[in-house]
N, C-alpha and C. Protein backbone atom coordinates (compact mmCIF):
# COMPACT_ATOMS: atom_id res chain seq x y z
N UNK A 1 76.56 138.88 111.02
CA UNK A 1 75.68 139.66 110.19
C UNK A 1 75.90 141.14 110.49
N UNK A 2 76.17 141.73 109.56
CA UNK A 2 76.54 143.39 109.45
C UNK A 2 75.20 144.15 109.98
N UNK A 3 75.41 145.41 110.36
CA UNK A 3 74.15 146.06 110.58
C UNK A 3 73.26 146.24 109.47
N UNK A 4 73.81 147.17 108.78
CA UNK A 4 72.69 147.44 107.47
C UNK A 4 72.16 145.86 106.98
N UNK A 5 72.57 144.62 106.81
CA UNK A 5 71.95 143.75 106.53
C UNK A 5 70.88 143.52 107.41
N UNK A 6 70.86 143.74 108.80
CA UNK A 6 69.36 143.71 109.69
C UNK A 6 68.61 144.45 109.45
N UNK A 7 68.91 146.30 109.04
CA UNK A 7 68.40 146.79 108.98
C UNK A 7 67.77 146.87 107.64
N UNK A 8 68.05 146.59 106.23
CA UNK A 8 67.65 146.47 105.54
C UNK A 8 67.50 145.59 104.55
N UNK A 9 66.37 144.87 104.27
CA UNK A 9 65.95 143.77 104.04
C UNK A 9 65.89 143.37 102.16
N UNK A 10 65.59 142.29 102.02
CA UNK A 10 65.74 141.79 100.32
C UNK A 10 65.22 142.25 99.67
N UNK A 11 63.69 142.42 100.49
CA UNK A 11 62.76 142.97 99.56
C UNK A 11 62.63 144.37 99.18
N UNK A 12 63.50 145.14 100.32
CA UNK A 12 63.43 146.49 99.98
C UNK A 12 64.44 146.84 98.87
N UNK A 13 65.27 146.16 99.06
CA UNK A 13 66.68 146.36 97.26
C UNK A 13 66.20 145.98 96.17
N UNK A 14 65.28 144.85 96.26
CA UNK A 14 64.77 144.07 94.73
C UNK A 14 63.71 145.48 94.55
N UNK A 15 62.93 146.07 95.30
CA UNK A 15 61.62 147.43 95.24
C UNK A 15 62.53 148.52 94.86
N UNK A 16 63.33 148.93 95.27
CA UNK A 16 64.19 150.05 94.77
C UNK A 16 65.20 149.75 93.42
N UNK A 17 65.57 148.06 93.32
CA UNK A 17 65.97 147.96 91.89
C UNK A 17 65.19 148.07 90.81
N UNK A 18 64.17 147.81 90.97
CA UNK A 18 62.89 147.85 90.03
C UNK A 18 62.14 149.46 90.05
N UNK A 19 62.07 149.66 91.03
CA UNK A 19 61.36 151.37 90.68
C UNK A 19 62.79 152.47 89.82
N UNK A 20 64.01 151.74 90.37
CA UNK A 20 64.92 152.60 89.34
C UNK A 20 65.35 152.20 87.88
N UNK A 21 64.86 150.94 87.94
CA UNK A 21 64.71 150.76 86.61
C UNK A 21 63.94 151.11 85.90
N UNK A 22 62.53 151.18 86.00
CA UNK A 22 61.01 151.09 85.65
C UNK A 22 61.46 153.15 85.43
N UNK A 23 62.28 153.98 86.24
CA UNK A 23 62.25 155.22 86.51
C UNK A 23 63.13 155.55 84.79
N UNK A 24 64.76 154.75 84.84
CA UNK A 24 65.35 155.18 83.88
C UNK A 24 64.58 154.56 82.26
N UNK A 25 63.61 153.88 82.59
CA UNK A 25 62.85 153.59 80.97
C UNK A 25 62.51 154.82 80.89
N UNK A 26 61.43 155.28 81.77
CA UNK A 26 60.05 156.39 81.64
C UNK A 26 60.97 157.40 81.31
N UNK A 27 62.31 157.75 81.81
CA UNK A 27 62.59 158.76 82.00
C UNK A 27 63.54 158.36 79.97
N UNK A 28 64.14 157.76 79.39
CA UNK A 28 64.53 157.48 78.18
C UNK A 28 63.61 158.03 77.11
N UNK A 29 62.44 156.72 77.44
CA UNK A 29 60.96 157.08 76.81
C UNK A 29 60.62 158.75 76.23
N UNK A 30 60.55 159.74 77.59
CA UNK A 30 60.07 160.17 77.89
C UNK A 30 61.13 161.57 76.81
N UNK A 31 62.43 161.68 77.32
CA UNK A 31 63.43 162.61 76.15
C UNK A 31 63.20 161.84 75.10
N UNK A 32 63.07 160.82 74.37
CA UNK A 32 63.27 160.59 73.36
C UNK A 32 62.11 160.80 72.15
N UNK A 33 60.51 161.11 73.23
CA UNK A 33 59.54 161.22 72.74
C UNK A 33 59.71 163.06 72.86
N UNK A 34 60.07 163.34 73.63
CA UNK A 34 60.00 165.22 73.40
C UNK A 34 61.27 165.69 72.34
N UNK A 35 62.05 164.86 72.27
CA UNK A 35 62.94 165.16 71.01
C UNK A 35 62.21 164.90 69.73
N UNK A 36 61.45 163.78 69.50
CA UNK A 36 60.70 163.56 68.10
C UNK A 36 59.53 164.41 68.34
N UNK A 37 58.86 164.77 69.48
CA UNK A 37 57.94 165.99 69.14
C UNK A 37 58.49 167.31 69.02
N UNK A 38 59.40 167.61 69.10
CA UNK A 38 60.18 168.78 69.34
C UNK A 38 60.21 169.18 67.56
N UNK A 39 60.78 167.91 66.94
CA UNK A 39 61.47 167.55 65.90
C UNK A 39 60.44 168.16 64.56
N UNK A 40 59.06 167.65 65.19
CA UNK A 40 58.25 166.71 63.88
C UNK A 40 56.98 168.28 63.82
N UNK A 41 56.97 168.98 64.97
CA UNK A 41 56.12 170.02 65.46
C UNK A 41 57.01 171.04 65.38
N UNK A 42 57.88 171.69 65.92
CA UNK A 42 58.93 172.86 66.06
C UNK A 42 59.80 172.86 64.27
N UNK A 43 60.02 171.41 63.88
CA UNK A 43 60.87 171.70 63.19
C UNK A 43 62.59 172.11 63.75
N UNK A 44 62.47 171.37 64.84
CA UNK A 44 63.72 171.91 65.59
C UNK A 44 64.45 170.64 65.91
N UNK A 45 65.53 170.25 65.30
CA UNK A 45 66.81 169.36 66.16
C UNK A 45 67.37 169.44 67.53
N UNK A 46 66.64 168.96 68.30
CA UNK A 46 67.01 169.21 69.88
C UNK A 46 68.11 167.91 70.28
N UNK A 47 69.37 168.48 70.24
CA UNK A 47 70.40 167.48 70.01
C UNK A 47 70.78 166.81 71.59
N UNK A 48 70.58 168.05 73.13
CA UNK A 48 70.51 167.45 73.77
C UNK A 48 69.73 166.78 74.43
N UNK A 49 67.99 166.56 73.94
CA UNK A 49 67.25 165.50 74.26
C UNK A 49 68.00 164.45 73.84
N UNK A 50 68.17 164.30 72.19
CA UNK A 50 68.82 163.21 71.89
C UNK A 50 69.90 162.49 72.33
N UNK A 51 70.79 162.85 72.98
CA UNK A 51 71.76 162.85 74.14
C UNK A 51 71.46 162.11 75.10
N UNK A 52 70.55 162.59 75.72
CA UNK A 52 69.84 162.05 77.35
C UNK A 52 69.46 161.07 76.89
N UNK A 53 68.48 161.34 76.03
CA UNK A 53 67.79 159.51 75.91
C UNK A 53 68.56 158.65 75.04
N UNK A 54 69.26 158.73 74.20
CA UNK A 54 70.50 157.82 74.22
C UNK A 54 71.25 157.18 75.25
N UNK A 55 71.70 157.98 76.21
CA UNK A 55 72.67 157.62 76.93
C UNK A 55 72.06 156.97 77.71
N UNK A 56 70.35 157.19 78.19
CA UNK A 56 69.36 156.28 79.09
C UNK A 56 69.74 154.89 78.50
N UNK A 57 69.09 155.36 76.96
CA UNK A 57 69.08 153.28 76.55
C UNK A 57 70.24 152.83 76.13
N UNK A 58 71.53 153.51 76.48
CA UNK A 58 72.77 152.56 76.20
C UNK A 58 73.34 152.28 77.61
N UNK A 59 73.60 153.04 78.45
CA UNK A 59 73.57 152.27 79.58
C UNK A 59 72.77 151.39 80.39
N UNK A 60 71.44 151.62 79.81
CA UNK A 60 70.60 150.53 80.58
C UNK A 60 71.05 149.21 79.82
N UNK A 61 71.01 149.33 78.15
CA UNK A 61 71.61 147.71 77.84
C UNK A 61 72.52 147.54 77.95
N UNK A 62 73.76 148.32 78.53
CA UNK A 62 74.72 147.65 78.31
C UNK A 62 75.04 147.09 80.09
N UNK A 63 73.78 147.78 80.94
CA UNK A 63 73.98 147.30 82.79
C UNK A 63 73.85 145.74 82.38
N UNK A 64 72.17 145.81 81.50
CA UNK A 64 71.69 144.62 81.35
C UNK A 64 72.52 143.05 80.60
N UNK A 65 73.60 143.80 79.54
CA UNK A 65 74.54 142.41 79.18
C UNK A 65 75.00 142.04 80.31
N UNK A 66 75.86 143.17 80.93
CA UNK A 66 76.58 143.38 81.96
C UNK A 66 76.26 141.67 83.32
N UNK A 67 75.43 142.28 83.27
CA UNK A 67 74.59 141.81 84.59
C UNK A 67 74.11 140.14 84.20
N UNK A 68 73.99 140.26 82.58
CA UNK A 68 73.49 139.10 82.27
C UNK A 68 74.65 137.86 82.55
N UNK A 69 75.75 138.16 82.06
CA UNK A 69 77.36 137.76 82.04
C UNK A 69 78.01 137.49 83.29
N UNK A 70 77.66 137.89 84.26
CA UNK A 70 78.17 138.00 85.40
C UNK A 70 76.95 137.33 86.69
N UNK A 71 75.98 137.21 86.53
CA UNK A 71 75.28 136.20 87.18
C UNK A 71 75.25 135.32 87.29
């Protein structure tokens, strides 16, 4: 058994896989909702919100095929 496996345990990777997941929604959510308020209030095309939160929810589905396929 390797060190870091003593030192760090199952439950702490499954807690940090999940708070960085749970992080890159909020954080998708979160540009994609200040781009449509930006949008709908300013009257302004904010192309690199749209950017960020794109690229949030295409790499998160495509971790998630990913991951689905390979388990």
């Amino acid at each position: 058994m390797s060190i870091p496996n003593q030192v760090i345990d199952e439950r702490f990777l499954r807690h940090r896989q999940r708070s960085t997941s749970i992080a890159g929604i909020v954080g998708g959510v979160l540009a994609l909702s200040l781009f449509l308020y930006r949008h709908y209030v300013d009257h302004r095309w904010n192309w690199d919100l749209l950017a960020v939160g794109l690229t949030i929810v295409v790499v998160k589905l495509v971790v998630m095929i990913w991951s689905h396929f390979t388990d």
